[in-house]
Protein backbone atom coordinates (compact mmCIF):
# COMPACT_ATOMS: atom_id res chain seq x y z
CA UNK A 1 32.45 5.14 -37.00
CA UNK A 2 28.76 4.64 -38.79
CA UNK A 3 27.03 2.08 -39.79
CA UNK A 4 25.71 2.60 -43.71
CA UNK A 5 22.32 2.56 -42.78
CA UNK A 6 22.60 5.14 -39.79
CA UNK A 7 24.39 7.35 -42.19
CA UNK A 8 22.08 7.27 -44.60
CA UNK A 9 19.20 8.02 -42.71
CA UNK A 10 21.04 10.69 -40.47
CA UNK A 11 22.58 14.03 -41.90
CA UNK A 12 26.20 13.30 -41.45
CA UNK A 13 27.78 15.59 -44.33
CA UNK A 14 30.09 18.84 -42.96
CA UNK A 15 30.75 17.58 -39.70
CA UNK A 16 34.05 19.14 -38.43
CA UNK A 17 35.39 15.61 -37.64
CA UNK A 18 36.70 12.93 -40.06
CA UNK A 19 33.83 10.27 -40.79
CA UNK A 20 34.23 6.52 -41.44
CA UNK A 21 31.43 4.52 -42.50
CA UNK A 22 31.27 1.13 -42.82
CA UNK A 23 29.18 -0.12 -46.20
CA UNK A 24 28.89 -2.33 -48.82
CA UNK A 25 27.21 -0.05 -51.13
CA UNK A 26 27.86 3.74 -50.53
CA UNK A 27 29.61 5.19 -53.61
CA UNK A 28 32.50 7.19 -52.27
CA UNK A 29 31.75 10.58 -51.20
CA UNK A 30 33.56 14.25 -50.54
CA UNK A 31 34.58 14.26 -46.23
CA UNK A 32 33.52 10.85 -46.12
CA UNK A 33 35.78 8.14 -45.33
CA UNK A 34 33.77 4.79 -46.78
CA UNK A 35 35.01 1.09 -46.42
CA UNK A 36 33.74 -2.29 -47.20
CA UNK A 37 35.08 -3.34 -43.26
CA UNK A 38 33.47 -4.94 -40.36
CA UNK A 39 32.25 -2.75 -37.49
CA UNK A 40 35.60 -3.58 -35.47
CA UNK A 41 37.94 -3.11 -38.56
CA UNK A 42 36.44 0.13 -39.06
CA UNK A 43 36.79 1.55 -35.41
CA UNK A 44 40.63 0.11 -35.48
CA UNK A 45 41.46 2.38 -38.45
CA UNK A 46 39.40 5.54 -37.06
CA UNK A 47 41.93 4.81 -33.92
CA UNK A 48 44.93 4.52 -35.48
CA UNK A 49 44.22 7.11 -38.36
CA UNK A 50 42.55 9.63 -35.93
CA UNK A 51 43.12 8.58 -32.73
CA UNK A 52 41.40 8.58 -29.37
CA UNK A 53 38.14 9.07 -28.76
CA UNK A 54 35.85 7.24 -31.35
CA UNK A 55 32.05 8.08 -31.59
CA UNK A 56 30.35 5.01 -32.73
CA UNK A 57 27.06 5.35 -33.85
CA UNK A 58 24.78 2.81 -35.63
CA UNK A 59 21.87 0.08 -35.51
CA UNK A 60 22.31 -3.57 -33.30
CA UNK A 61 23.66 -4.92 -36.22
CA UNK A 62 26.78 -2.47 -36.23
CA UNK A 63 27.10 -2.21 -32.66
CA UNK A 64 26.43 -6.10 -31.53
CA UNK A 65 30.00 -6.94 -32.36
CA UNK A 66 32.12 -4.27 -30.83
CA UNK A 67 30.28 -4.73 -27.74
CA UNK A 68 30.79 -8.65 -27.89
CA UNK A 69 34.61 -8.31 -28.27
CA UNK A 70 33.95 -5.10 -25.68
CA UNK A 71 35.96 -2.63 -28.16
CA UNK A 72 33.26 0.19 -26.75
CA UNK A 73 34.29 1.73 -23.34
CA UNK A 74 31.03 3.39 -22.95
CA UNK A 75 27.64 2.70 -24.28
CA UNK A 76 24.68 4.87 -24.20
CA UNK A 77 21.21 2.81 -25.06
CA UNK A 78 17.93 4.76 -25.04
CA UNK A 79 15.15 2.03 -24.11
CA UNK A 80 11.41 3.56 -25.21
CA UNK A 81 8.30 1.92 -24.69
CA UNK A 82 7.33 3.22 -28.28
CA UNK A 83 8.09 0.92 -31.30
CA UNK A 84 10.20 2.64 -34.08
CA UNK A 85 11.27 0.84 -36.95
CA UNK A 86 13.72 -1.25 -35.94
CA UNK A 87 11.35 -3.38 -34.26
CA UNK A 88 12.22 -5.84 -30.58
CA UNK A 89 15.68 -5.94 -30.23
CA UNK A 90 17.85 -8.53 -27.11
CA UNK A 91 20.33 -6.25 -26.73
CA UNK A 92 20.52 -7.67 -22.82
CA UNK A 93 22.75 -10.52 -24.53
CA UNK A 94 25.37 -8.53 -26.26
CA UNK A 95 25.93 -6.49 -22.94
CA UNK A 96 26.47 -9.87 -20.55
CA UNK A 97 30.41 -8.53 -20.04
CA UNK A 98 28.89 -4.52 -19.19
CA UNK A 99 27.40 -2.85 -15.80
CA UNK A 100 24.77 -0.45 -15.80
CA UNK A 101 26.06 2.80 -14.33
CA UNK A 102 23.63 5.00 -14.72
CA UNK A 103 20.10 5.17 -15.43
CA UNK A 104 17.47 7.61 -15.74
CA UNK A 105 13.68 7.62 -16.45
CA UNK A 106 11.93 10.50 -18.90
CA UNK A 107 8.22 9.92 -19.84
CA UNK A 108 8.37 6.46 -21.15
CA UNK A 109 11.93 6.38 -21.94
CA UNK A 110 15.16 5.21 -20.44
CA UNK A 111 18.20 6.38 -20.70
CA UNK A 112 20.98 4.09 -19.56
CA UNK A 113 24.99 4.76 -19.64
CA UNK A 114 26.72 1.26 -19.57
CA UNK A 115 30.56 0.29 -19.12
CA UNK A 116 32.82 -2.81 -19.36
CA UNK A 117 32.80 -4.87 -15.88
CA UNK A 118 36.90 -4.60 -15.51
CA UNK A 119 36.35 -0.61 -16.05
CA UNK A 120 34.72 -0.27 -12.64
C-alpha cells in the first residue's frame, strides 16, 4: 500500500507483487491497483484481496493514521540529521501506543525498528 505521492516519486512499475495506491488523482494504470481510499481502507483491501504481509510505504501523511489506529505491526523510521524535502516532522506523537526495539546509529542517521506495546 502507497501513498500517491511516494509512488509518484519512486519507480514502482513491474514489481512482481500486486500494488495498491491510494490517490485522488492518478489516472488508472497497467499492474497498478489505484483507489480514491483512506490509508486504512486501502491496507484492508490489500489484506483481504492479497493477504498477509502488507508493505506500506509512504509520507507522514499516509502513514500517521494507520499508526494511530496501530493497523502497522512493524514500523521502520530512518531519523537523519539532514533536511530533505519533507521538512520537521512530530512523528513522536503518532507512535505514543509503539516501543522502540531496535535502534542503530550510521553517520548522522538513525535507524529505528518500532512495534505496538501489546506485541512485546
Amino acid at each position: 500500500a502507497i501513498g500517491g505521492s511516494t509512488f509518484r516519486s519512486e519507480p514502482y512499475t513491474d514489481l512482481p507483487v500486486p500494488v495498491y495506491v491510494a490517490s485522488r488523482k492518478l489516472p488508472q494504470q497497467p499492474g497498478v491497483n489505484i483507489y480514491d481510499e483512506s490509508p486504512s481502507t486501502l491496507v484492508e483491501r490489500a489484506l483481504r484481496e492479497v493477504g498477509s504481509p502488507v508493505l506500506v510505504e509512504g509520507g507522514v501523511e499516509f502513514v500517521k493514521p494507520l499508526l494511530e489506529k496501530e493497523i502497522i505491526n512493524r514500523f521502520f523510521l530512518t531519523r537523519s540529521a539532514i533536511q530533505g524535502d519533507a521538512g520537521f516532522v512530530e512523528i513522536d506523537r503518532c507512535l505514543t501506543n509503539y516501543i522502540c526495539v531496535t535502534s542503530e546509529i550510521v553517520d548522522d542517521d538513525r535507524f529505528e525498528i518500532w512495534e505496538p506495546r501489546e506485541q512485546i
